[in-house]
Structures are given as C-alpha cells and as structure tokens.
Protein backbone atom coordinates (compact mmCIF):
# COMPACT_ATOMS: atom_id res chain seq x y z
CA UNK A 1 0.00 0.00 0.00
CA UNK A 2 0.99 3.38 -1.03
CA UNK A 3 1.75 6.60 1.43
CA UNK A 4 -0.16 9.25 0.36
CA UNK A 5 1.63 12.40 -0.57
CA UNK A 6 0.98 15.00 2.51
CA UNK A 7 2.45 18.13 0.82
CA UNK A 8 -0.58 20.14 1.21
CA UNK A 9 -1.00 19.29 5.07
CA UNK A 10 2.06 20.28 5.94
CA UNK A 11 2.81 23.45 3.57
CA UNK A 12 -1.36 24.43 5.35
CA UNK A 13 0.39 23.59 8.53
CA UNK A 14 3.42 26.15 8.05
CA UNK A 15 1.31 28.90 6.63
CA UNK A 16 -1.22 28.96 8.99
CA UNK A 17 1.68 29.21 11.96
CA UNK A 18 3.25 32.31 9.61
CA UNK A 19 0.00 33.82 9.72
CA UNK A 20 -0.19 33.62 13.63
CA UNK A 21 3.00 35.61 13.72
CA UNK A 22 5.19 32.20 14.20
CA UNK A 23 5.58 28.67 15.47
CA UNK A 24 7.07 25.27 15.41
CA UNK A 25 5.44 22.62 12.81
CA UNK A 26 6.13 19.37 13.67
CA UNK A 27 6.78 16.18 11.76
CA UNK A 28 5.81 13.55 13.70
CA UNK A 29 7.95 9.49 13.63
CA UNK A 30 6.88 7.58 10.83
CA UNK A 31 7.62 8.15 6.73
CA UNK A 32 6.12 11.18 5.63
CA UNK A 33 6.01 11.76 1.77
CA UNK A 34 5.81 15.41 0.09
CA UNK A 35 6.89 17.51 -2.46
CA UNK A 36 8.35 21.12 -2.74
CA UNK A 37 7.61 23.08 0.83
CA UNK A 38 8.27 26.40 1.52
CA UNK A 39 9.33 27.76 4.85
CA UNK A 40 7.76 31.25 6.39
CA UNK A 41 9.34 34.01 8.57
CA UNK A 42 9.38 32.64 12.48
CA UNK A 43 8.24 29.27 11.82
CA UNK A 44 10.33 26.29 12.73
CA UNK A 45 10.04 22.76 10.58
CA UNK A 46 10.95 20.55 13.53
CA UNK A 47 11.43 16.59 13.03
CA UNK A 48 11.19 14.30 15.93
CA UNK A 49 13.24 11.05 16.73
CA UNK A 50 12.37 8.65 14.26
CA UNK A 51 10.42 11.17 11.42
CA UNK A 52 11.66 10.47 7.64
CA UNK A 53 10.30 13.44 5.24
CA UNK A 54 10.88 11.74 1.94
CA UNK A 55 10.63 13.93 -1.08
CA UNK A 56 8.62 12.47 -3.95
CA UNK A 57 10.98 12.16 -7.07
CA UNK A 58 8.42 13.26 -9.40
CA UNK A 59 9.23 16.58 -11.43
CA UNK A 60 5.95 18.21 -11.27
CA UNK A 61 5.92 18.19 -7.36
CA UNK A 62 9.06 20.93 -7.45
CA UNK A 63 7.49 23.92 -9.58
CA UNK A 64 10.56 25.97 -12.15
CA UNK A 65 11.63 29.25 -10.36
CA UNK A 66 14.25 31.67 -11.68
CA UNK A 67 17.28 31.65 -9.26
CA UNK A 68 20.74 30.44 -9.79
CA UNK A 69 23.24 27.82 -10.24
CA UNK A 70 27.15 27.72 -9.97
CA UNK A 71 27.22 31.32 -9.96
CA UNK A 72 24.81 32.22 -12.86
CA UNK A 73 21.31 32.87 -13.60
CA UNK A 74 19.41 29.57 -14.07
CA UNK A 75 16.10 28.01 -14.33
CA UNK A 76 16.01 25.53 -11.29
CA UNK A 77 12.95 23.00 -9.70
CA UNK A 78 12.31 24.49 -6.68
CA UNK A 79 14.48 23.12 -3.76
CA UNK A 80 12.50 20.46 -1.37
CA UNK A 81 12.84 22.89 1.52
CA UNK A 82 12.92 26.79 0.32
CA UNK A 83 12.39 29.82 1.51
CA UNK A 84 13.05 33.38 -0.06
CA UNK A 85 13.39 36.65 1.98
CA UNK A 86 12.13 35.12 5.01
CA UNK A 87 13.54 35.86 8.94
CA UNK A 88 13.83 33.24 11.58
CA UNK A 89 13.17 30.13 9.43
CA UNK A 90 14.23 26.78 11.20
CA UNK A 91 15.05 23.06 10.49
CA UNK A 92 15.45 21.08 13.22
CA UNK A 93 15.38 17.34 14.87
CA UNK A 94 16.62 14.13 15.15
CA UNK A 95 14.60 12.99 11.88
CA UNK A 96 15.66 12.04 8.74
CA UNK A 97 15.05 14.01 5.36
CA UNK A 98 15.62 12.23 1.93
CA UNK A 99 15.84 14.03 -1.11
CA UNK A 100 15.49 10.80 -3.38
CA UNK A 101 18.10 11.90 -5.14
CA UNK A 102 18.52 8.66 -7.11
CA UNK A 103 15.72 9.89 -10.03
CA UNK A 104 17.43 13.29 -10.40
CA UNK A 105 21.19 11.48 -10.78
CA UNK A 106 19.94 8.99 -13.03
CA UNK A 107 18.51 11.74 -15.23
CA UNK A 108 22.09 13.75 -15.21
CA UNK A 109 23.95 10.72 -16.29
CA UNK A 110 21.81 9.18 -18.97
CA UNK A 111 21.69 12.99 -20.19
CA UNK A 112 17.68 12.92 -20.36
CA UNK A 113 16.66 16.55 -20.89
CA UNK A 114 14.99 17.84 -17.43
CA UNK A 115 12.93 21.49 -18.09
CA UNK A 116 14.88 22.91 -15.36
CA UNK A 117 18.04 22.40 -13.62
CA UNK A 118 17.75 19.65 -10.56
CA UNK A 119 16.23 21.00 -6.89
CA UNK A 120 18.70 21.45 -4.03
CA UNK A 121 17.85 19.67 -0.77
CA UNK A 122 17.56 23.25 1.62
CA UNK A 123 18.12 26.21 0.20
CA UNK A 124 17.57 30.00 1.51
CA UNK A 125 17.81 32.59 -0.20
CA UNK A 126 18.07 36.37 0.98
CA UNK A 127 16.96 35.68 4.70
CA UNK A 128 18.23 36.43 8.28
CA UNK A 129 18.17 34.63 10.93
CA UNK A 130 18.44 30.85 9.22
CA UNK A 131 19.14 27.83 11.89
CA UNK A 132 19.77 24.26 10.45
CA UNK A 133 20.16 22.19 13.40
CA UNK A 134 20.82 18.37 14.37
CA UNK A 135 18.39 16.49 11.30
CA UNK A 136 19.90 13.98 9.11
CA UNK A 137 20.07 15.07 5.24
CA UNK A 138 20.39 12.46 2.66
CA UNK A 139 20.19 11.44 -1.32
CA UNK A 140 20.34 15.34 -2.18
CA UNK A 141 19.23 15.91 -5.33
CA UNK A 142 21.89 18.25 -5.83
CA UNK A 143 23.57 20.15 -3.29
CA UNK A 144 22.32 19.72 0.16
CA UNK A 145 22.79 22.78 2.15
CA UNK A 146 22.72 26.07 -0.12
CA UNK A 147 21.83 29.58 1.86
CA UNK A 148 22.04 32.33 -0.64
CA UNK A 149 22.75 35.68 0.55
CA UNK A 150 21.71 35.10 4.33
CA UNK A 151 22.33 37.06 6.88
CA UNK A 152 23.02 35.11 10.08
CA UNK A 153 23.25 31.39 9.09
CA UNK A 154 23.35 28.63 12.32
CA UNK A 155 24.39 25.18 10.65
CA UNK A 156 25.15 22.62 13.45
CA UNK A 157 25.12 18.80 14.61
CA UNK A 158 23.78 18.01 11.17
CA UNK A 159 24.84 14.71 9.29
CA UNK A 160 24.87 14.80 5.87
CA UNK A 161 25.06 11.63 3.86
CA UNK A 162 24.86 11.35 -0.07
CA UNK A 163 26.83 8.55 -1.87
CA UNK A 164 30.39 8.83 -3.37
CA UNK A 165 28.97 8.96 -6.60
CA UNK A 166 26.10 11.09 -6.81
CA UNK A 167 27.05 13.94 -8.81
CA UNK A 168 27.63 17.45 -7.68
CA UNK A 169 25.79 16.55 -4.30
CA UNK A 170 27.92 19.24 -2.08
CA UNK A 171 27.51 19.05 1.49
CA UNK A 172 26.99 23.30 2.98
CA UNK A 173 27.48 25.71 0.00
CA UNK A 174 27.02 29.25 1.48
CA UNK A 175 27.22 31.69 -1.10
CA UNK A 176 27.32 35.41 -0.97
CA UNK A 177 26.82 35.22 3.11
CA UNK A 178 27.47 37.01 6.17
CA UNK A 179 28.13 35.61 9.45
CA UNK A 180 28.07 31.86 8.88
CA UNK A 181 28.77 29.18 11.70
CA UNK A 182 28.66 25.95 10.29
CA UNK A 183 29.71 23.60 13.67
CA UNK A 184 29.79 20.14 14.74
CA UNK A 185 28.57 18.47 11.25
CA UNK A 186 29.78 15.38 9.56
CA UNK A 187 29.20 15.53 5.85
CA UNK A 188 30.10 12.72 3.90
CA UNK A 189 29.10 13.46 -0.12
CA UNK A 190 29.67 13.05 -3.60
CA UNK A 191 31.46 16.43 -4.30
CA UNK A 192 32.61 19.21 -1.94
CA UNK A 193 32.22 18.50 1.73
CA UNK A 194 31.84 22.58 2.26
CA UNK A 195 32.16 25.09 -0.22
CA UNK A 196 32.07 28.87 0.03
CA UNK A 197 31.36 31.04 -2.84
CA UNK A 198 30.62 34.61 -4.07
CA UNK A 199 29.27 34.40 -7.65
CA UNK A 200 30.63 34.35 -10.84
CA UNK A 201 30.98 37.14 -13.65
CA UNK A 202 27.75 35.54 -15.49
CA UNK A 203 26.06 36.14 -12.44
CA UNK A 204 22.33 38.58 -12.17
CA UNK A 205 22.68 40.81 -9.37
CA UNK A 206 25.83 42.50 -8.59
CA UNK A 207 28.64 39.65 -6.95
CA UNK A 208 28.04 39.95 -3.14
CA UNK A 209 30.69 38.80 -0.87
CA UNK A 210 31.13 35.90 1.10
CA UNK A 211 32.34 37.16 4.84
CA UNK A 212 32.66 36.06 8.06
CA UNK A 213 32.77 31.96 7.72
CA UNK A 214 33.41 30.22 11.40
CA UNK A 215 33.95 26.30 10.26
CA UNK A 216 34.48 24.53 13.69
CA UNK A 217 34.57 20.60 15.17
CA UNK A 218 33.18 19.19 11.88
CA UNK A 219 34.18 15.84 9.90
CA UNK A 220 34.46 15.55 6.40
CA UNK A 221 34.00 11.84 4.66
CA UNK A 222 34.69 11.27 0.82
CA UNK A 223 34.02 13.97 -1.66
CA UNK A 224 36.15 16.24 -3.81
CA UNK A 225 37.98 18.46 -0.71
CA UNK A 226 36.92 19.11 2.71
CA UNK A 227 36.55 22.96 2.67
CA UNK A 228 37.08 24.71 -0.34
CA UNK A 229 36.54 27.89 -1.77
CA UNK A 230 35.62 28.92 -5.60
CA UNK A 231 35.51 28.39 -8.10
CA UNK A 232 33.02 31.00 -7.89
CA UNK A 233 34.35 33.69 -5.93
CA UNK A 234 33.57 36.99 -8.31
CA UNK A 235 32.07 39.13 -5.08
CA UNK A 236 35.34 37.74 -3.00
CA UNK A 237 35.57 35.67 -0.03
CA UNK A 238 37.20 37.27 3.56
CA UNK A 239 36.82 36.62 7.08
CA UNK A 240 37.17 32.88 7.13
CA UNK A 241 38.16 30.66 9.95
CA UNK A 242 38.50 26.64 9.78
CA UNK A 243 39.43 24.89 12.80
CA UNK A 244 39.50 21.58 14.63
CA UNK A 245 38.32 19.36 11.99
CA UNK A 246 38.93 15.84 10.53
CA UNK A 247 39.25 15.21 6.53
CA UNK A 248 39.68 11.44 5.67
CA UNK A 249 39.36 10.64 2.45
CA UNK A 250 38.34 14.06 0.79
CA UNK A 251 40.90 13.99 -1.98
CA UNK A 252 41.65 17.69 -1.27
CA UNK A 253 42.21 18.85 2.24
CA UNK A 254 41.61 22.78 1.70
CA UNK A 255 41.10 24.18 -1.60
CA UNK A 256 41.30 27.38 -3.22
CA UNK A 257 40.10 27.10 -7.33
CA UNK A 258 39.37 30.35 -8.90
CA UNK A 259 40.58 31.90 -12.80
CA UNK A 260 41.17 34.97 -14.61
CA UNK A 261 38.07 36.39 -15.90
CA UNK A 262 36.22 35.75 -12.72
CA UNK A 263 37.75 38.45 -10.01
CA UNK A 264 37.24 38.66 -6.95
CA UNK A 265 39.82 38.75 -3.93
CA UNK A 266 39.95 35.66 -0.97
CA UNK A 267 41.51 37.24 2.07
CA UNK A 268 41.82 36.29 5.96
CA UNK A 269 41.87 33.20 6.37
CA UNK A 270 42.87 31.56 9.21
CA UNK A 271 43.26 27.38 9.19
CA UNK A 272 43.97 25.67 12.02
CA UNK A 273 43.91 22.17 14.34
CA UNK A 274 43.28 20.20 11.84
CA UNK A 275 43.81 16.44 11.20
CA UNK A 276 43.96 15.10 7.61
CA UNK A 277 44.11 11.15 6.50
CA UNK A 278 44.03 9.53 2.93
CA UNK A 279 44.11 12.66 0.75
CA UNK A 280 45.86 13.59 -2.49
CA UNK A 281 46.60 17.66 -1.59
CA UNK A 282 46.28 18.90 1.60
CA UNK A 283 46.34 22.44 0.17
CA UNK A 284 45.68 23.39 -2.88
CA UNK A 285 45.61 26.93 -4.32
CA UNK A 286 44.98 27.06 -7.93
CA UNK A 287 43.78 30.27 -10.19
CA UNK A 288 44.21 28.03 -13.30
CA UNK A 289 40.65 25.98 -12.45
CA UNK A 290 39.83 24.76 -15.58
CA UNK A 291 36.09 23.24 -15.25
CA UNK A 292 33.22 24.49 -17.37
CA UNK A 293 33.06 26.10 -20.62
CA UNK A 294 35.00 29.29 -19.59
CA UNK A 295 37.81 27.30 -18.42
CA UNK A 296 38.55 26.45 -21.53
CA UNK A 297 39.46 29.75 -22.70
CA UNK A 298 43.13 30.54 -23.30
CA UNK A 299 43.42 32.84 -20.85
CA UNK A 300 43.38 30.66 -18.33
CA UNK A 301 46.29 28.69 -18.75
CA UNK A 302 48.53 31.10 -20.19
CA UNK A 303 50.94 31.44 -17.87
CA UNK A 304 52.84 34.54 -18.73
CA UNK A 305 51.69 37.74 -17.27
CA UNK A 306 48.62 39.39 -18.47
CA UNK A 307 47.24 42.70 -17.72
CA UNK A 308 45.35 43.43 -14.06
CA UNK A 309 41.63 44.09 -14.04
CA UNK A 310 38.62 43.73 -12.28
CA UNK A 311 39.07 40.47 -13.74
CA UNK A 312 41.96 39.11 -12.09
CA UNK A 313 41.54 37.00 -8.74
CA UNK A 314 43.68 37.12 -5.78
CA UNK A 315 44.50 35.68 -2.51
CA UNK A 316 46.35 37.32 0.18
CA UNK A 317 46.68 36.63 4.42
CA UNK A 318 45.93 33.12 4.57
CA UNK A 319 47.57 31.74 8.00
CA UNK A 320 47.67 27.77 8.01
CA UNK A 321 48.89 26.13 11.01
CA UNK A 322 48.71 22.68 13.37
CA UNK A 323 47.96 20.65 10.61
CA UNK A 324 48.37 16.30 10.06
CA UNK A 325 48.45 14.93 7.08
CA UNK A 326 49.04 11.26 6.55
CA UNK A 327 48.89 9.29 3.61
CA UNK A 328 49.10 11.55 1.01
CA UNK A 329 49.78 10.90 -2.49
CA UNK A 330 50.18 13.42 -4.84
CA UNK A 331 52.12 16.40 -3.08
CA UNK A 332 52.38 18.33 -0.18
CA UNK A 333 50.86 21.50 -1.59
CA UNK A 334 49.91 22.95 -4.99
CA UNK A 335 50.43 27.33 -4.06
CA UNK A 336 50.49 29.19 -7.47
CA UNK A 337 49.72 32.68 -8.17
CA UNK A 338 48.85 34.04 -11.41
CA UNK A 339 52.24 35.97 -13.14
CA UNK A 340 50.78 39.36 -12.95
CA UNK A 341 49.13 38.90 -9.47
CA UNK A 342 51.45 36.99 -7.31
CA UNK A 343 49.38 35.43 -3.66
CA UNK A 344 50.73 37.44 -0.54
CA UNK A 345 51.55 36.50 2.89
CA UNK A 346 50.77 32.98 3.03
CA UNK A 347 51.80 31.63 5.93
CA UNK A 348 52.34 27.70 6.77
CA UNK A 349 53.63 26.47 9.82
CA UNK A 350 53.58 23.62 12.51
CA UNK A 351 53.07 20.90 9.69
CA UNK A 352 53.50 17.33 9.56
CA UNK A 353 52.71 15.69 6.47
CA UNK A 354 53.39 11.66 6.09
CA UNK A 355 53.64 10.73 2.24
CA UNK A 356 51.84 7.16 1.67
CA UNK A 357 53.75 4.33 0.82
CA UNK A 358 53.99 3.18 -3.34
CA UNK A 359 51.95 6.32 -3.84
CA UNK A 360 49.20 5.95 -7.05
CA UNK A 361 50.31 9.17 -9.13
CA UNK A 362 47.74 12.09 -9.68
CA UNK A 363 47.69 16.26 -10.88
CA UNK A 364 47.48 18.24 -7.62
CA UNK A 365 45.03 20.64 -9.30
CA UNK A 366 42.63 20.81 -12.11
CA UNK A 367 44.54 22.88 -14.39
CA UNK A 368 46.34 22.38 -17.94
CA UNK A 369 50.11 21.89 -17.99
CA UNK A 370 50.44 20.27 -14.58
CA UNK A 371 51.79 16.81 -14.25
CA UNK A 372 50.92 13.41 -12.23
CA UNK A 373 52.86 13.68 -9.09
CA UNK A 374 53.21 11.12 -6.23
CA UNK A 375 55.12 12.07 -2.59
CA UNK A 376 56.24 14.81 -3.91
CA UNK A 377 56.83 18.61 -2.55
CA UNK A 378 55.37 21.67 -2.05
CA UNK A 379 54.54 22.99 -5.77
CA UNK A 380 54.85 26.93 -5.81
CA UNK A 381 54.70 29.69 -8.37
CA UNK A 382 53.70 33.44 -8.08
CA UNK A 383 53.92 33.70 -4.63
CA UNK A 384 55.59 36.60 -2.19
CA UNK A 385 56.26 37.30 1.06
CA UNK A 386 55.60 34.48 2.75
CA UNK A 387 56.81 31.34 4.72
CA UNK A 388 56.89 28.22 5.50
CA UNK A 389 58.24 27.27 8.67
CA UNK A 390 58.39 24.02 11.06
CA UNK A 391 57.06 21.54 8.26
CA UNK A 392 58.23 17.71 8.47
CA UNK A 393 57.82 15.53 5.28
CA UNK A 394 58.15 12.12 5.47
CA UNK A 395 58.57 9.52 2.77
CA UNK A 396 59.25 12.91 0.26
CA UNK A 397 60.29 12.30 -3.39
CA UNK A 398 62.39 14.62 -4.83
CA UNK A 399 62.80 18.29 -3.32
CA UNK A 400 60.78 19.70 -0.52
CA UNK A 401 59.86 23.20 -3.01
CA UNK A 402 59.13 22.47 -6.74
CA UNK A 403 57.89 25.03 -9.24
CA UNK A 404 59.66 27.79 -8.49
CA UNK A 405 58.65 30.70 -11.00
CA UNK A 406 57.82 34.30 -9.95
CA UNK A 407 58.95 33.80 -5.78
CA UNK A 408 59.59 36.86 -4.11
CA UNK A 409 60.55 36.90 -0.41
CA UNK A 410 59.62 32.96 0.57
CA UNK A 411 61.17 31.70 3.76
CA UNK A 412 61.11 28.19 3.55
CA UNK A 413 62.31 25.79 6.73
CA UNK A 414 61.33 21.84 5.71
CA UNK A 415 62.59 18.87 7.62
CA UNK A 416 62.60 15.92 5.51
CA UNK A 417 62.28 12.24 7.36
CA UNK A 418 62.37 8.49 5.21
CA UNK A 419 59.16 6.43 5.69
C-alpha cells in the first residue's frame, strides 16, 4: 500500500503558523512523503526522533523558479525545503530528510533533458536569521545545504550523507553570506564536503561577498575536498576561519580554485587544528581551475603575465597552522599565483605531512600543464612574502619546493624524514 503524498497538510500547517506571527510545525515518527515546501518568517520545521520526510521524485511536485546555479542565472525545480526573503526560518530534529536523489542522478547521467536544472535539498535565499540544526540530510538531489545571501546562518550537529557517486551533491554551500557558523557536522558526499562562494561574472545581481565563515569541530568523509573555496568567488571571499576538523578521504584537504576572468579577492583566512588522512593535496591553491566552458578559454592557462583588471583573482593573508596529514599521495601542496598577481603573505607552519607508501600518481590541481605527481613537494609559483616554517615531510620524493617561478621573499624551513 501506497503513502499518500501529505504536501498540502504540511505546507497548510506552516502557513497557517506564519500567519499567527510564528511557530514550530512538527513532523511527527513515521515516513512522511511530500513535495516542494516552503518555509515562512518565524516558523520552525521541527522533526522528531524517528520522522523520515521523503521527497517524492516526481518533477511536477518541485514547480521551475528563476534563481541560480554555480554562480549564474538559471532556471532551477524548486528546492525540497525553500524559503526566499524570510527571517527566523528553522530546520530542526533528530529525523531524517531524503531528497530521493537517485531519479534526479539517473537523469544527469543518462543525459535525459529535465525542463529545469535539478532542486537542491535546503536552500535560503536572501533571509536572516536561518538555523539548520541536528536532522539527518540524505540522497540530495543536488547540493544539500545552499543559503544564498543570508544574513546570520546557524548550521550545526547536522549529518549529511549522499553517496560517493552522486554527482555534484555538495555538502553546505554558502554563497554570498554574512556571518556563517557551520559547527559540529559530519558531511560525507559526492562532491565538496563545504564550499564557500561569491558568484561568478555571469552572475544577475551584482557579486556579493562571502564574509565572516566560522567552520568549527566538523568531519568531512569522501568527496572532492573538505573545505574549499571557488571556483566561484567573483564578489570575494574574507573573514574565514577553519578549525579543529577531521578530513579522511576528501581527496583535497583545503582548496582554493578560482581563474582569470572571474575576479574577486579571498583574504583572511585563518586554518587551524586540523587532522587530515588519505588525501591527495592537503592544500591546494589554484587560479588556473579549468572546469566548465570558460575554463577552456586561453586565458586561463597562459601562464605569462597578463594585464590586471577587475578580472583578475587574488588571494592574500591566509595563516595555516597545526595541521596532520598522513597518507598523502600526490604532493604536499599545490600554491600558485597568477604571473601578474602573485598570492601574498601565506603563511604555513607547525606541519606534519606523512607521504603514503607506493603512492598511485595524480595532478594536484585541475589545471592544464600540470603533471601526475606522487610524494612529492610543495609545488609553488607566483607567490611573495611568505613562509613556511616548522614543516616535516616524510617519505618525500624529490625536493621539498618544486615550481619555483615568480617567488619573491619565501622563507622556507622543511625537515625531511624516510618512511
């Protein structure tokens, strides 16, 4: 026997605690099956122990809106849980919400034409006040978490599982946010475990910034890097802190992946206390990001010096310390600047990074003219005053500093142990 669908009860139940000026809705245990909902100002969607909200995979349950994706304007099925220019929306609980993401993947790799672009598990857009807070998030359609220029985002104790292979199912993707505290999650996904971004030059509205990011006490499981910022970063990214974390297994650690064309400056950062097992790069930094059709261009990749313009990204005072790494495989870091825009003061100390042993070769970062490497150094280009100081690497290959083009002022101190 069939559940029924109970969309209407439960969208009825959160506008008629809107119009009372506010409340908690409450999904009670058992499977509950819906489409599209959309949250209201003050009200609360709270799950108990043992609640599963399971979203219908049927396209006509998740109307088109305009709004955007990766950075530009887009025509997208609305996201299971929405809400747009609301205050004091909530998710909350022990339940469990399923996206049933399995139709929507399906449909992106047979290439079956969709009318709009796939729905995003939660997603805010231009509200204050947003709290995400202890529920279970699973089989994301696309990406999970997405608040779009918030004000005052809570994300904590969530658990966010989507399978290793589910494309482009990023864990928390705040974009063109203030005052962020994602804390306490574990996020285990098919693509980004956290990514911060700022919009893109193809973007609608003017690019907003991305400021004041607190990433604390989280684990990161699988995807394509633990925290990383970009590729769309037009309206910049500044104010970030990342501390006492695990990443096992997110084939990045930290990742920086931006290119000319798209602007925007990533400054203040501070990384720190974190613990790092079974990944390629701990630390990537790479302006030559060469995904999508404007990464193609050959701008990109040219690596001689081209003129400076609102167009040219940059990254400047980002302090990484107290970090483990063991078991990496490619290299130790990939840090390159562009020629005519050199990164400033980056800063890298109190690092111990254990190469694994008979290392599969791999590129550090998703740019042309970079090679497979395995154990091998810290790759840097385009980079000035900075340092790297108290770093250990064990089981190294070659030299500790590779690359080598365009350095200006670089203290580098690197012990070097056998395996």
């Amino acid at each position: 026997m069939s559940i029924p669908l109970e969309t209407a009860d439960i969208q009825s139940a959160i506008d008629r605690a809107a119009e009372a000026g506010g409340g908690v809705v409450t999904i009670a245990a058992g499977v509950h099956r819906t489409g599209a909902l959309r949250l209201r100002s003050f009200v609360e969607l709270h799950l108990e122990s043992g609640a599963r909200l399971e979203f219908v995979p049927d396209p006509a349950l998740y109307p088109v809106i305009d709004a955007s994706w990766e950075g530009a304007p887009a025509r997208i099925h609305q996201p299971c849980i929405f809400a747009d220019g609301e205050e004091g929306v909530a998710v909350t609980g022990l339940g469990t919400i399923d996206g049933g993401g399995a139709f929507w993947w399906d449909a992106v790799r047979s290439g079956a034409a969709l009318e709009a672009a796939r729905p995003t598990l939660i997603s805010f857009r231009h509200s204050t006040r947003v709290t995400i807070r202890d529920v279970v998030l699973e089989n994301s359609p696309a990406w999970t978490v997405h608040p779009y220029r918030c004000d005052d985002v809570r994300i904590s104790g969530i658990r966010i599982k989507n399978p290793a292979d589910s494309p482009n199912t990023d864990g928390v993707d705040p974009e063109s946010c203030r005052n962020v505290r994602i804390t306490d999650c574990h996020i285990d996904v098919g693509d980004d475990c956290i990514a911060i971004k700022a919009g893109t030059e193809a973007s609608n509205a003017d690019p907003a910034p991305c400021e004041n990011i607190v990433i604390a006490n989280c684990t990161m499981l699988a995807g394509h890097g633990g925290v990383v910022i970009g590729s769309e970063m037009s309206g910049g990214v500044r104010g970030v802190v990342i501390s006492d974390c695990v990443f096992d297994g997110t084939d990045r650690g930290v990742r920086l992946k931006t290119r000319r064309g798209r602007g925007g400056m990533v400054e203040d950062l501070r990384i720190s206390n974190i613990v790092m097992r079974n990944v390629a790069v701990p630390f990537v930094f790479n302006p030559f990001y060469f995904c999508g059709p404007e990464g193609k261009l050959p701008r990109v990749s040219d690596r001689s010096p081209l003129p400076v313009d609102e167009g040219t990204p940059g990254i400047r005072r980002v302090f990484i310390s107290n970090v483990s790494a063991t078991n990496v495989s490619s290299c130790a870091g990939f840090i390159s600047g562009l020629p005519e825009l050199p990164f400033e003061d980056i800063t890298i100390t109190d690092v111990s990074i254990g190469f694994a042993k008979n290392p599969t070769p791999s590129v550090p970062a998703m740019a042309l003219g970079i090679d497979e490497m395995a154990a091998a150094g810290f790759y840097i280009d385009f980079v000035k005053n900075s340092r790297i100081e108290g770093v250990s690497l064990s089981g190294l290959v070659g030299d500790a500093i590779i690359g080598g083009a365009g350095i200006e002022n670089l203290t580098a101190e690197v012990a070097t142990y056998g395996n």
